[in-house]
N, C-alpha and C. Protein backbone atom coordinates (compact mmCIF):
# COMPACT_ATOMS: atom_id res chain seq x y z
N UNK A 1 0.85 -1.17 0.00
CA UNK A 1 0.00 0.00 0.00
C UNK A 1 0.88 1.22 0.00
N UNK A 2 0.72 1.98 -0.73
CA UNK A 2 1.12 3.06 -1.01
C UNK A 2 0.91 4.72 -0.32
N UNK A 3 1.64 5.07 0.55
CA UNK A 3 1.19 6.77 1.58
C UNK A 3 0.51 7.57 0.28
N UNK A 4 0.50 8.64 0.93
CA UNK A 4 -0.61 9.43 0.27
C UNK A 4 0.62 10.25 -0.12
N UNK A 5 0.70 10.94 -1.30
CA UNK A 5 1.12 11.94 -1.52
C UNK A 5 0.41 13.52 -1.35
N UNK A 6 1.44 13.74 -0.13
CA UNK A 6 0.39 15.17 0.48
C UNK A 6 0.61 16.39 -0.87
N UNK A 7 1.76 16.30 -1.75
CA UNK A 7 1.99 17.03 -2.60
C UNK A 7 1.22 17.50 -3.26
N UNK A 8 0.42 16.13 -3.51
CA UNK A 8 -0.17 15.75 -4.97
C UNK A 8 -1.96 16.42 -4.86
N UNK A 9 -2.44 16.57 -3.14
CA UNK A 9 -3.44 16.78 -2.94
C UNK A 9 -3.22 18.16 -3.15
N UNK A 10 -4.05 18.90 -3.62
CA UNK A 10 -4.60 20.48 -3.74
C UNK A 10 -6.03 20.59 -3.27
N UNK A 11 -5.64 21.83 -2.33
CA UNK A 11 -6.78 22.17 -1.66
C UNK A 11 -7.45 23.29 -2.54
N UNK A 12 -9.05 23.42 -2.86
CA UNK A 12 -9.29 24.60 -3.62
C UNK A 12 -8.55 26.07 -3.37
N UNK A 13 -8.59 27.45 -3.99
CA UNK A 13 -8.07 28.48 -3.38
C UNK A 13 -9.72 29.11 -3.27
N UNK A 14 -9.88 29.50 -1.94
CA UNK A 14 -10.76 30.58 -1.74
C UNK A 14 -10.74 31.65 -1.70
N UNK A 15 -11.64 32.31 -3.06
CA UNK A 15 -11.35 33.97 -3.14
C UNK A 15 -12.32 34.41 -2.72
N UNK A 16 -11.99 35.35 -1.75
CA UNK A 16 -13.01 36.31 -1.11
C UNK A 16 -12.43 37.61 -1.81
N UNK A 17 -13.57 38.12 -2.00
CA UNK A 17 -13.52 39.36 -2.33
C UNK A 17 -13.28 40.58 -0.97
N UNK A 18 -12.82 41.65 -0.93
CA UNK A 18 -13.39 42.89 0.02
C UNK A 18 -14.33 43.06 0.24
N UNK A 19 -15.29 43.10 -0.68
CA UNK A 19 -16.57 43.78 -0.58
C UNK A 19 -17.22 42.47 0.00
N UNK A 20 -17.12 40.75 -0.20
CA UNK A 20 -17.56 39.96 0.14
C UNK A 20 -17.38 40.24 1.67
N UNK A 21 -16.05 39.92 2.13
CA UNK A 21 -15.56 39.86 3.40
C UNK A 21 -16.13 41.12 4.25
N UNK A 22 -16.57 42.55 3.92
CA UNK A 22 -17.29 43.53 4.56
C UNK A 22 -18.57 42.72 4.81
N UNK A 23 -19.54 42.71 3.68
CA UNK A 23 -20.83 42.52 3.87
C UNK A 23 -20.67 40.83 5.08
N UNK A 24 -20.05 39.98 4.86
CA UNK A 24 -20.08 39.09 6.25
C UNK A 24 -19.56 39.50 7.29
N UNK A 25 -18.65 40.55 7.42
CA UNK A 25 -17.95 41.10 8.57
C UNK A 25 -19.62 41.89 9.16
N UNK A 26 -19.84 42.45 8.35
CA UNK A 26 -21.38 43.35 8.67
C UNK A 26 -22.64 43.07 9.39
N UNK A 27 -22.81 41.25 8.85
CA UNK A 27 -24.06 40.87 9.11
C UNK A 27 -23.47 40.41 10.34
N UNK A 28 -22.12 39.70 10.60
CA UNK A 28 -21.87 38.96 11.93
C UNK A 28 -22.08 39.89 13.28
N UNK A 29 -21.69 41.30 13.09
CA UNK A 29 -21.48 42.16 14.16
C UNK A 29 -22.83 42.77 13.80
N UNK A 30 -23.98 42.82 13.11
CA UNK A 30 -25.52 43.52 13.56
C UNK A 30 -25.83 41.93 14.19
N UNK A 31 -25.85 40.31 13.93
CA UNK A 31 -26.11 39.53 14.73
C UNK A 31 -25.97 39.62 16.31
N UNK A 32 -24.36 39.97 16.34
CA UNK A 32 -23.82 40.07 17.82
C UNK A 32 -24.58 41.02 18.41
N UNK A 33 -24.55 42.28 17.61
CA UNK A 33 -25.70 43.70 18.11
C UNK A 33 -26.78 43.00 18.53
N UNK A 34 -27.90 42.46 17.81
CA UNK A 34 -28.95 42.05 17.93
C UNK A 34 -29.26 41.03 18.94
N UNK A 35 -28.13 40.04 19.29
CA UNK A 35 -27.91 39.37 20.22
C UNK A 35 -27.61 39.91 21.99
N UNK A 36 -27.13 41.18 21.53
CA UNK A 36 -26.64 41.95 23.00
C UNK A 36 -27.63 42.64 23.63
N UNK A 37 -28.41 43.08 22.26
CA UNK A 37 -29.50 43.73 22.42
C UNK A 37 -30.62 43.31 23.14
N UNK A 38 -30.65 42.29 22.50
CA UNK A 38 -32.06 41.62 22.61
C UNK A 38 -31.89 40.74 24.34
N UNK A 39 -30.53 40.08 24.91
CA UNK A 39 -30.48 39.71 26.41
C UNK A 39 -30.60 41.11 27.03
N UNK A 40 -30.22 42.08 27.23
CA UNK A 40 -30.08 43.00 27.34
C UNK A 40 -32.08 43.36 28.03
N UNK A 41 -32.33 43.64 26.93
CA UNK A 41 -33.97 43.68 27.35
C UNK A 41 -34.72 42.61 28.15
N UNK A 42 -34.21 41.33 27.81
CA UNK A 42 -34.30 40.21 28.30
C UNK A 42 -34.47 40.33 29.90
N UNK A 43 -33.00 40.79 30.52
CA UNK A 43 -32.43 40.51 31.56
C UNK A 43 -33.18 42.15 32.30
N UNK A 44 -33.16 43.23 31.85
CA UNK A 44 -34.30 44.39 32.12
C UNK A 44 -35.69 43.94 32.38
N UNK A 45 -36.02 42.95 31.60
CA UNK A 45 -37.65 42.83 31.74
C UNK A 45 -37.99 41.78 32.85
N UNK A 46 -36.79 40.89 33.11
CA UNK A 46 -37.40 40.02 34.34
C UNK A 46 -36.59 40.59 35.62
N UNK A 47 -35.66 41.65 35.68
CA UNK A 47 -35.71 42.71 36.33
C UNK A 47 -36.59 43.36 37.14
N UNK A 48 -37.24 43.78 35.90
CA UNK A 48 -38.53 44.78 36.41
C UNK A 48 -39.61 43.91 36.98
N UNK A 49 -39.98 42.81 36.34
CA UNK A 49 -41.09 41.75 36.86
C UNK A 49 -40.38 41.46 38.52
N UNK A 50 -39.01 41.13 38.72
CA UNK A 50 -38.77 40.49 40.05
C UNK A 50 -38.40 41.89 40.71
N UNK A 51 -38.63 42.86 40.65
CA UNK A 51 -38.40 43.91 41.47
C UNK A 51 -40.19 44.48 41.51
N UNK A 52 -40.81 44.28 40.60
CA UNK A 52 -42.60 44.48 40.45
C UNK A 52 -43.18 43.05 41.75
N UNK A 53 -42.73 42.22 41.80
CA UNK A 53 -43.21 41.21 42.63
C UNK A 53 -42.98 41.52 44.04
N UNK A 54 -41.91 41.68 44.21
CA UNK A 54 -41.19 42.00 45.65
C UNK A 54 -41.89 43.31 46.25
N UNK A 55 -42.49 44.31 45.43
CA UNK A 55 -42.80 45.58 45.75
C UNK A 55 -44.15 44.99 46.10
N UNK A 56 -44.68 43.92 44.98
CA UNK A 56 -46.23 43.97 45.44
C UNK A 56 -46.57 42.79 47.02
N UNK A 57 -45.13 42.30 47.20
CA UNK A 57 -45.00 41.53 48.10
C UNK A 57 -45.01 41.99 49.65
N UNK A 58 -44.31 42.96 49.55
CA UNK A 58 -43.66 44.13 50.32
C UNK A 58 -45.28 44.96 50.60
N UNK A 59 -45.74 45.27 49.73
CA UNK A 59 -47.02 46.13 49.85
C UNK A 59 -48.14 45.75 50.56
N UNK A 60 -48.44 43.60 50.05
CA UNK A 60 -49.27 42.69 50.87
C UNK A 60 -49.37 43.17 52.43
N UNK A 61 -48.08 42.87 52.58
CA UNK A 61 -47.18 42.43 54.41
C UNK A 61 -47.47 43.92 54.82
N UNK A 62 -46.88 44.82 54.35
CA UNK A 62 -47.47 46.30 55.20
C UNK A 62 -49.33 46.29 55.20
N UNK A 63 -49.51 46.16 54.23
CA UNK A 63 -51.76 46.22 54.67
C UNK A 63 -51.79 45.36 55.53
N UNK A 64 -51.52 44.02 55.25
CA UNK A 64 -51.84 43.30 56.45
C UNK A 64 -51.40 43.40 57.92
N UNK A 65 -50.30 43.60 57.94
CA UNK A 65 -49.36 44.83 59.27
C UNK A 65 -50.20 45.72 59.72
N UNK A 66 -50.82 46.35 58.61
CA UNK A 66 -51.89 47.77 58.87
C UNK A 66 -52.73 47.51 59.98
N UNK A 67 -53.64 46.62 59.34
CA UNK A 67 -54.90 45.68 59.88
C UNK A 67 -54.53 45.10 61.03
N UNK A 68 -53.11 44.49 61.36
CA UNK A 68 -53.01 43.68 62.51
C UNK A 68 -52.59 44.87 63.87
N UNK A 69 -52.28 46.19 62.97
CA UNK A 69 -52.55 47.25 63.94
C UNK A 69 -53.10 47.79 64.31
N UNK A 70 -54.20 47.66 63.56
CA UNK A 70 -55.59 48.43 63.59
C UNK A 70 -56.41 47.60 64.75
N UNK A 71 -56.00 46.44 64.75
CA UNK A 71 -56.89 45.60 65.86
C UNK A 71 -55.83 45.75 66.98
N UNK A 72 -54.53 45.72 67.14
CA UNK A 72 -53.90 45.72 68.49
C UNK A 72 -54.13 47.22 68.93
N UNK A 73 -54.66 48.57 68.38
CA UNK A 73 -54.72 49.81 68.80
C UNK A 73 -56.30 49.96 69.07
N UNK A 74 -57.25 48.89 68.74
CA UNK A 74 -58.67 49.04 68.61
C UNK A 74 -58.64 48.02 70.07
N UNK A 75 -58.01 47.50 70.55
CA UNK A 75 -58.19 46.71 71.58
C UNK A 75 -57.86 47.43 72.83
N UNK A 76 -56.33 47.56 72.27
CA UNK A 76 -55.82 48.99 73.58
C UNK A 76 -57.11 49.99 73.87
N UNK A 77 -57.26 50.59 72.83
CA UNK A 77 -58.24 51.60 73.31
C UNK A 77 -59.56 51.60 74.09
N UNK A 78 -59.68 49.96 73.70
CA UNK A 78 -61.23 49.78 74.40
C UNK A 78 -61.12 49.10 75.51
N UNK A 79 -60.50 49.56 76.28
CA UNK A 79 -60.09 49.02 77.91
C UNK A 79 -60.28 50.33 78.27
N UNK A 80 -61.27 49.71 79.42
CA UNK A 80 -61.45 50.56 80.54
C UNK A 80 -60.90 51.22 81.15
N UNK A 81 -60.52 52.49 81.88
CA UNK A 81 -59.94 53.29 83.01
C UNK A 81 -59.36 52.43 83.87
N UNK A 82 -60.07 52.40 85.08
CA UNK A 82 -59.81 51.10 86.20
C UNK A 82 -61.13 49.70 86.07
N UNK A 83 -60.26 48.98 85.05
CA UNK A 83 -60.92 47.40 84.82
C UNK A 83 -61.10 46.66 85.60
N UNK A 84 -61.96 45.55 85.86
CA UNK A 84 -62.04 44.81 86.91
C UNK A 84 -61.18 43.87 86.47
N UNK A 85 -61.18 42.74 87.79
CA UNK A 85 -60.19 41.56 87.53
C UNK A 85 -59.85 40.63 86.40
N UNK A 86 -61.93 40.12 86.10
CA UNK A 86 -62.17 39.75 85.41
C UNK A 86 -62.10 40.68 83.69
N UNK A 87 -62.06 41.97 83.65
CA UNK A 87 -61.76 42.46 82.15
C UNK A 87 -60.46 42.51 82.08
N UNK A 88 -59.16 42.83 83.20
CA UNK A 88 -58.37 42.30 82.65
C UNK A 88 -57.74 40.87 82.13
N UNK A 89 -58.20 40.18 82.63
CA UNK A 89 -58.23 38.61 82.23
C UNK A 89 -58.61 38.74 80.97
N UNK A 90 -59.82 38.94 80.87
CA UNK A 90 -60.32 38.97 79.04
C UNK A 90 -59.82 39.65 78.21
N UNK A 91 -59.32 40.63 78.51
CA UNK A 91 -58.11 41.72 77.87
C UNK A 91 -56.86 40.83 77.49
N UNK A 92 -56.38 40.20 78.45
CA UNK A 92 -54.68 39.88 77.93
C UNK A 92 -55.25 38.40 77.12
N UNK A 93 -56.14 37.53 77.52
CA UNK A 93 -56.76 36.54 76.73
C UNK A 93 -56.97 36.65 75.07
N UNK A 94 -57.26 38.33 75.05
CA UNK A 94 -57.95 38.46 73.22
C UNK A 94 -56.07 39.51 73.00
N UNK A 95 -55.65 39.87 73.83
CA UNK A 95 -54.36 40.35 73.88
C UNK A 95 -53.63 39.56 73.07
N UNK A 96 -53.60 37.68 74.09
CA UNK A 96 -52.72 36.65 73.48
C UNK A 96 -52.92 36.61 71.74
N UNK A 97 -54.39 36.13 71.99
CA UNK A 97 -54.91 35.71 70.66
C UNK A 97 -54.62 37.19 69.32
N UNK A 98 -54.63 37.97 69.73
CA UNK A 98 -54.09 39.32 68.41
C UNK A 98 -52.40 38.96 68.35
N UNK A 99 -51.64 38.90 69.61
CA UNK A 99 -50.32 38.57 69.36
C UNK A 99 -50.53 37.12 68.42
N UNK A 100 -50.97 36.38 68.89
CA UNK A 100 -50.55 34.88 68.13
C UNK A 100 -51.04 35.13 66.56
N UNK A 101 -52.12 35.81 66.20
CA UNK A 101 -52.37 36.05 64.83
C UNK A 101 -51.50 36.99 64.34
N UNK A 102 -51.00 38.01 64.89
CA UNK A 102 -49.79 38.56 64.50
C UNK A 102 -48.59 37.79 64.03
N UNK A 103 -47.87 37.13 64.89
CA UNK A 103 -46.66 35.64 64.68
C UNK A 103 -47.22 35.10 63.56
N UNK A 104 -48.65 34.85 63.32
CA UNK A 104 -48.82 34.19 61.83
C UNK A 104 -48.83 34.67 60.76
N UNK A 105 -49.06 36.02 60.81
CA UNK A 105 -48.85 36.68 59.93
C UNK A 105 -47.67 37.05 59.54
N UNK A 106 -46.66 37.81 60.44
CA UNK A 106 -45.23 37.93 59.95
C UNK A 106 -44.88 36.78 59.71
N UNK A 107 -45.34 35.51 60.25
CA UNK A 107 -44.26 34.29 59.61
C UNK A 107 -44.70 33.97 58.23
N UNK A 108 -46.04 34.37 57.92
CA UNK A 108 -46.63 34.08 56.11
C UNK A 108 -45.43 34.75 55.37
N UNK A 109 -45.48 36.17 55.90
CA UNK A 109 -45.23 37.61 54.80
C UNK A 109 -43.66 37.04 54.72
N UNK A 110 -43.01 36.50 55.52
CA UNK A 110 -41.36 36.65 55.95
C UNK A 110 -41.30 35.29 54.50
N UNK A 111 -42.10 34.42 54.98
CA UNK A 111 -42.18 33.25 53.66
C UNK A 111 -41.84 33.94 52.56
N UNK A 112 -43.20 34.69 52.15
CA UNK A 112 -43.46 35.25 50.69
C UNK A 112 -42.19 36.28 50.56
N UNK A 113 -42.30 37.27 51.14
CA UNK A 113 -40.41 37.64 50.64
C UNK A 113 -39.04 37.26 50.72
N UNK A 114 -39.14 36.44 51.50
CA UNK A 114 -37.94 35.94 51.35
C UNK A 114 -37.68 34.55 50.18
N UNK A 115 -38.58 34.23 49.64
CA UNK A 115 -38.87 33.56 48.61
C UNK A 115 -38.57 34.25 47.04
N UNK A 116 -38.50 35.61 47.23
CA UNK A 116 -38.45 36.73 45.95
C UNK A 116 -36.97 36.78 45.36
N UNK A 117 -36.84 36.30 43.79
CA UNK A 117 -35.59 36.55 43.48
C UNK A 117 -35.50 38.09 43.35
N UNK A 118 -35.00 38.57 43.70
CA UNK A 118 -34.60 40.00 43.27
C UNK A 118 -32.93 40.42 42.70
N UNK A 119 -32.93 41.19 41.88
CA UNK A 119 -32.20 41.74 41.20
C UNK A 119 -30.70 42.29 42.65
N UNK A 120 -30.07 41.88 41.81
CA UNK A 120 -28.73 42.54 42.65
C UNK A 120 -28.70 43.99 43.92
N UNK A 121 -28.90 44.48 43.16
CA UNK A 121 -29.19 46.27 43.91
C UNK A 121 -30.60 45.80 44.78
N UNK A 122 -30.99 45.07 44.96
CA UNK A 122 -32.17 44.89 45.72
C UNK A 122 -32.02 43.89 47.21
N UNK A 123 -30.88 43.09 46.79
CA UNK A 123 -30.88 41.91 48.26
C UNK A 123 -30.90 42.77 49.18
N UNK A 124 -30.04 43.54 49.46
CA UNK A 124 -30.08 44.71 51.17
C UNK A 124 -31.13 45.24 51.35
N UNK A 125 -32.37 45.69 50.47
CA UNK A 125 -33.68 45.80 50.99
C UNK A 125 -34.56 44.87 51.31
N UNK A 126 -34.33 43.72 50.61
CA UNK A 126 -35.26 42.57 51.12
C UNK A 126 -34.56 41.83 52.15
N UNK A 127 -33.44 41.51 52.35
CA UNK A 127 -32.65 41.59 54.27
C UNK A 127 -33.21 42.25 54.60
N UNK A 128 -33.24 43.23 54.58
CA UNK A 128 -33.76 44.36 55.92
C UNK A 128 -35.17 44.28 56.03
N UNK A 129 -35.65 43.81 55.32
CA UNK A 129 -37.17 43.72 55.39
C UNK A 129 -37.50 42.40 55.74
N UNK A 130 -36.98 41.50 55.43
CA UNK A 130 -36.77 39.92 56.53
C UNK A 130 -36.98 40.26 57.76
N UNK A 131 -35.44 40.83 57.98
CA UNK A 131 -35.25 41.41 59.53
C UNK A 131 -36.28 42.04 60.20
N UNK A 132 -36.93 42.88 59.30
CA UNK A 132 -37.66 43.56 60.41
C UNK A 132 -38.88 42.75 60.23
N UNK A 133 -39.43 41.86 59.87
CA UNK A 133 -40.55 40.89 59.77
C UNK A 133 -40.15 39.63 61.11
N UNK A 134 -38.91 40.00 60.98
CA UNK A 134 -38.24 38.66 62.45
C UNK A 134 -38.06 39.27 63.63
N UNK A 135 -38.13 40.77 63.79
CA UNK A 135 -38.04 41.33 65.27
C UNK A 135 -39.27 41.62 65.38
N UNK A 136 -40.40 41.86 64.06
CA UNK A 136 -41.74 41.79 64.45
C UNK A 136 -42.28 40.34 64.74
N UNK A 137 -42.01 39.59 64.59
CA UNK A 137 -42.50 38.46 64.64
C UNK A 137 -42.21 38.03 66.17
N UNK A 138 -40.41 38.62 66.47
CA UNK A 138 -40.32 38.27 67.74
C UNK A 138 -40.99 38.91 68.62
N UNK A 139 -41.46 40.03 68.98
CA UNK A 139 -42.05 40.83 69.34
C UNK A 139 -43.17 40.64 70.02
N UNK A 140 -44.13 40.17 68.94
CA UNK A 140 -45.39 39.55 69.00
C UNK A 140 -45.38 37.96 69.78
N UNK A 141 -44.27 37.27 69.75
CA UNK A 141 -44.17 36.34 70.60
C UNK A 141 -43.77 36.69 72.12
N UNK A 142 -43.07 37.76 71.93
CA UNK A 142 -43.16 38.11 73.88
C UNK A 142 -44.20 38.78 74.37
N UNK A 143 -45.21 39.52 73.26
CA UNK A 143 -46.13 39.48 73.76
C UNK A 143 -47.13 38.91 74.28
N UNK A 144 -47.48 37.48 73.63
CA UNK A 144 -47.95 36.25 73.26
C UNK A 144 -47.65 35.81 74.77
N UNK A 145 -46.28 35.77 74.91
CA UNK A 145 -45.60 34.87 76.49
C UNK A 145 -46.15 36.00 77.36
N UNK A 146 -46.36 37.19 77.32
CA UNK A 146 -46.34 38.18 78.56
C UNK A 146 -47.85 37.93 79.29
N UNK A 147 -48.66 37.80 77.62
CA UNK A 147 -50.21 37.37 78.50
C UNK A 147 -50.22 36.19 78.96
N UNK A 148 -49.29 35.25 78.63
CA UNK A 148 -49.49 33.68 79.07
C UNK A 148 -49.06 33.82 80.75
N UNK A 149 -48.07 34.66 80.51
CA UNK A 149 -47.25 34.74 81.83
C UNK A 149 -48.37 35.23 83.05
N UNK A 150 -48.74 36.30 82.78
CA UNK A 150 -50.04 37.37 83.04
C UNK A 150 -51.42 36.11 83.93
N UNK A 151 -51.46 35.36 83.03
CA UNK A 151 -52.42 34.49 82.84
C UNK A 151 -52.33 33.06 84.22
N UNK A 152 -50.88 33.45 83.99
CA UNK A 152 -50.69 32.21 85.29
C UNK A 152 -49.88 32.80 86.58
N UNK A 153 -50.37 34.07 86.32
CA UNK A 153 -49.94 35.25 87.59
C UNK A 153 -48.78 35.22 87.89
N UNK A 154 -47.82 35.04 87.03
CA UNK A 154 -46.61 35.29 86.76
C UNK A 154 -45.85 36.50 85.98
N UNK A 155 -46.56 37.52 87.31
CA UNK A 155 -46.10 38.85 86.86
C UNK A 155 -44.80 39.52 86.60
N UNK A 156 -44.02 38.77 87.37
CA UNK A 156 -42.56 39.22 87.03
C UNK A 156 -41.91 38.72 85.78
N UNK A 157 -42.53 37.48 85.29
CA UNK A 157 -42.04 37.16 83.75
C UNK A 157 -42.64 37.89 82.84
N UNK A 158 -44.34 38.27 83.09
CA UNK A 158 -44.62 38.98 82.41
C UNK A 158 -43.83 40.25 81.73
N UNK A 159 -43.79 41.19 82.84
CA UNK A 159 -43.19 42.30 82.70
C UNK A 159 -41.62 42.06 82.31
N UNK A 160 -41.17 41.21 82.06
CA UNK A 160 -39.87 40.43 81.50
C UNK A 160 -40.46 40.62 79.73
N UNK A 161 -41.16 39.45 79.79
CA UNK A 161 -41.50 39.66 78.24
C UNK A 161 -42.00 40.54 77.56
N UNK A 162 -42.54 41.38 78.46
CA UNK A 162 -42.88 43.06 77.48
C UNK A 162 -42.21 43.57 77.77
N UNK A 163 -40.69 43.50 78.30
CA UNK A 163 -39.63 44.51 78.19
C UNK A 163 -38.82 43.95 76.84
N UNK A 164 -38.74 42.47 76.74
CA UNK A 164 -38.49 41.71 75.38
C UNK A 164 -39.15 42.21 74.39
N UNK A 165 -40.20 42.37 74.67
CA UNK A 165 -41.10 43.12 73.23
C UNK A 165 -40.71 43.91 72.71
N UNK A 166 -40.46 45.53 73.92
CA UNK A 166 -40.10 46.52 73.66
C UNK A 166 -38.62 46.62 72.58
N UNK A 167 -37.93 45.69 73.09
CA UNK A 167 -36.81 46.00 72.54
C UNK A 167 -36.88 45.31 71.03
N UNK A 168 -37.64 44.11 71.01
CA UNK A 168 -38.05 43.84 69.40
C UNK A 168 -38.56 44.76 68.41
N UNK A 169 -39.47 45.69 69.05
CA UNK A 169 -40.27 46.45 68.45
C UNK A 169 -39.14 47.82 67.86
N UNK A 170 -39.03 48.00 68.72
CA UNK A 170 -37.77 49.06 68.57
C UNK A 170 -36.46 48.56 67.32
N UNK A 171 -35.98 47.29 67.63
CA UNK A 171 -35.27 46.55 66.56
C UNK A 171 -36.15 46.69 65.18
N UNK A 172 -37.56 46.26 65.07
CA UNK A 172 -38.46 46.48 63.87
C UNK A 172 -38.25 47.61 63.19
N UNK A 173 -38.24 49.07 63.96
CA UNK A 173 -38.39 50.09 64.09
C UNK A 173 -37.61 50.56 62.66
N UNK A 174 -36.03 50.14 63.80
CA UNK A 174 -34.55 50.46 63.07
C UNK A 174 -34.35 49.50 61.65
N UNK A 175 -35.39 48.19 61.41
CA UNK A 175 -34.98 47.43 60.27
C UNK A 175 -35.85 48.35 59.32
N UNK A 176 -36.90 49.04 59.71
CA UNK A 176 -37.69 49.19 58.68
C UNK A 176 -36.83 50.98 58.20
N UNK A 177 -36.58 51.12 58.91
CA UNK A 177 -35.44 52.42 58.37
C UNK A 177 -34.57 52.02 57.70
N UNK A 178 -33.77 50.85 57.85
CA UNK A 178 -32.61 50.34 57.20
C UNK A 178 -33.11 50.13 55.76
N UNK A 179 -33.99 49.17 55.92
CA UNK A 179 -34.87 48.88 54.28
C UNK A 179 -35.59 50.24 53.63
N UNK A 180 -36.27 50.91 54.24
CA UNK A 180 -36.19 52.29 53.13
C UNK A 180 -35.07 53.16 52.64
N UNK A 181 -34.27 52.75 53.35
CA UNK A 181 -32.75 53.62 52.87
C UNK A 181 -32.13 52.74 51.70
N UNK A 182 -32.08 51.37 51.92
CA UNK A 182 -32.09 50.33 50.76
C UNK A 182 -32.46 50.36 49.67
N UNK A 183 -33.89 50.64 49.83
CA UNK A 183 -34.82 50.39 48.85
C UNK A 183 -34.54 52.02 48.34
N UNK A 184 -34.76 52.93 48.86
CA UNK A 184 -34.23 54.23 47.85
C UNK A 184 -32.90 53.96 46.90
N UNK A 185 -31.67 53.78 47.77
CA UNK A 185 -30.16 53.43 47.20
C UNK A 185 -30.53 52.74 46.25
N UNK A 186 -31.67 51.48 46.09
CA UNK A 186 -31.48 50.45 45.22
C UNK A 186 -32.28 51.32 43.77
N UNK A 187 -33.43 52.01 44.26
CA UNK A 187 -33.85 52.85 42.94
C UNK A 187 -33.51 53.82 42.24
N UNK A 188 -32.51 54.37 43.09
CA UNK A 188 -31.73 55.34 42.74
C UNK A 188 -30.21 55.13 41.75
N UNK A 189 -30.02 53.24 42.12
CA UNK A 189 -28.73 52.90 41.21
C UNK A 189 -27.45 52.98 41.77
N UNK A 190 -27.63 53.44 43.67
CA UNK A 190 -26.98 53.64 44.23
C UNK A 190 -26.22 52.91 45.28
N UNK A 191 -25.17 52.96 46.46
CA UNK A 191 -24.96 52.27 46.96
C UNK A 191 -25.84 53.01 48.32
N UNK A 192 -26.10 52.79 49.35
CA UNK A 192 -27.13 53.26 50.28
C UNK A 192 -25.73 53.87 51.18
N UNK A 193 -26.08 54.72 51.69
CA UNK A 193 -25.01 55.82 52.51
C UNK A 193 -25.48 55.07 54.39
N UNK A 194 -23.54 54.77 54.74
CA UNK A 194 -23.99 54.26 56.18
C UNK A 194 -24.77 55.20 56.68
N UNK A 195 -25.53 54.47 57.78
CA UNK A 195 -26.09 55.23 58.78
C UNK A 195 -25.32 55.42 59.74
């Protein structure tokens, strides 16, 4: 058997023209354009959808927050001057029960956002808005313990766990400042200025 003579093989010559080699140089780089372009909008539009979700997520958890304040300030208020034994009993009883529907509620809302992909410039507002869904949540559980405490005339724990409250609430306070400073920085394109 006989090798190949590589000599002997000729490869065609390919003539490209200039004007050939422009017009493919042309179409390849409006492809690439069109290609940059088009992720580009891509990556903007589920952007805007996962920053549109989180806002309407964010928006849920505050109405319902609203409402769960509207009943812990509609309860406060409708207590008596000097209550008898028995209305305070029934007081910290519907007390417990607004705290414990509270805890269920921040633990829904804390689900639903923290479940939200969001866009880069956005994680430090939805942390901070976790956070302050978890010192509200804690909050509402020392309140929860203060009437239990209350309940089994265990006044000194009581007043233990609504000093726990206090300081949750106050923690809430400072997360929900942290997350509007976030959430501006993040719409603004910015980095958020320490506090």
């Amino acid at each position: 058997m006989r090798g190949v003579d590589l000599k002997a093989v000729k490869l065609p010559k390919i003539a490209i023209g200039w004007r050939r080699a422009l017009i493919v140089a042309g179409v390849a780089a409006a492809a690439a354009l069109l290609v940059f372009v088009g992720w580009t909008l891509f990556i903007d539009y589920t952007e805007g959808r996962q920053v549109a979700a989180f806002g309407s997520h964010v928006a849920a958890s505050e109405a319902d927050l609203f409402l769960v304040s509207g009943k812990v300030s509609s309860h406060i208020g409708s207590r008596p001057d000097y209550p008898s034994v028995a209305e305070c009993d029934a007081s910290m009883r519907e007390f417990a029960a607004l705290a414990e529907y509270g805890r269920g509620v921040t633990a829904y809302h804390r689900q639903i956002v923290g479940a939200d992909r969001v866009p880069k410039a956005y994680v430090e507002a939805q942390s901070a808005y976790i956070r302050a869904l978890d010192h509200l949540n804690r909050a509402f559980s020392f309140w929860s313990s203060a009437a239990g405490a209350y309940d089994t005339k265990a006044y000194a724990a009581a007043g233990d766990h609504l000093a726990g409250a206090d300081r949750a609430w106050k923690d809430y306070i400072a997360a929900i400042d942290d997350y509007e400073q976030e959430l501006r920085a993040a719409e603004e394109g910015e980095e958020a200025l320490p506090a």
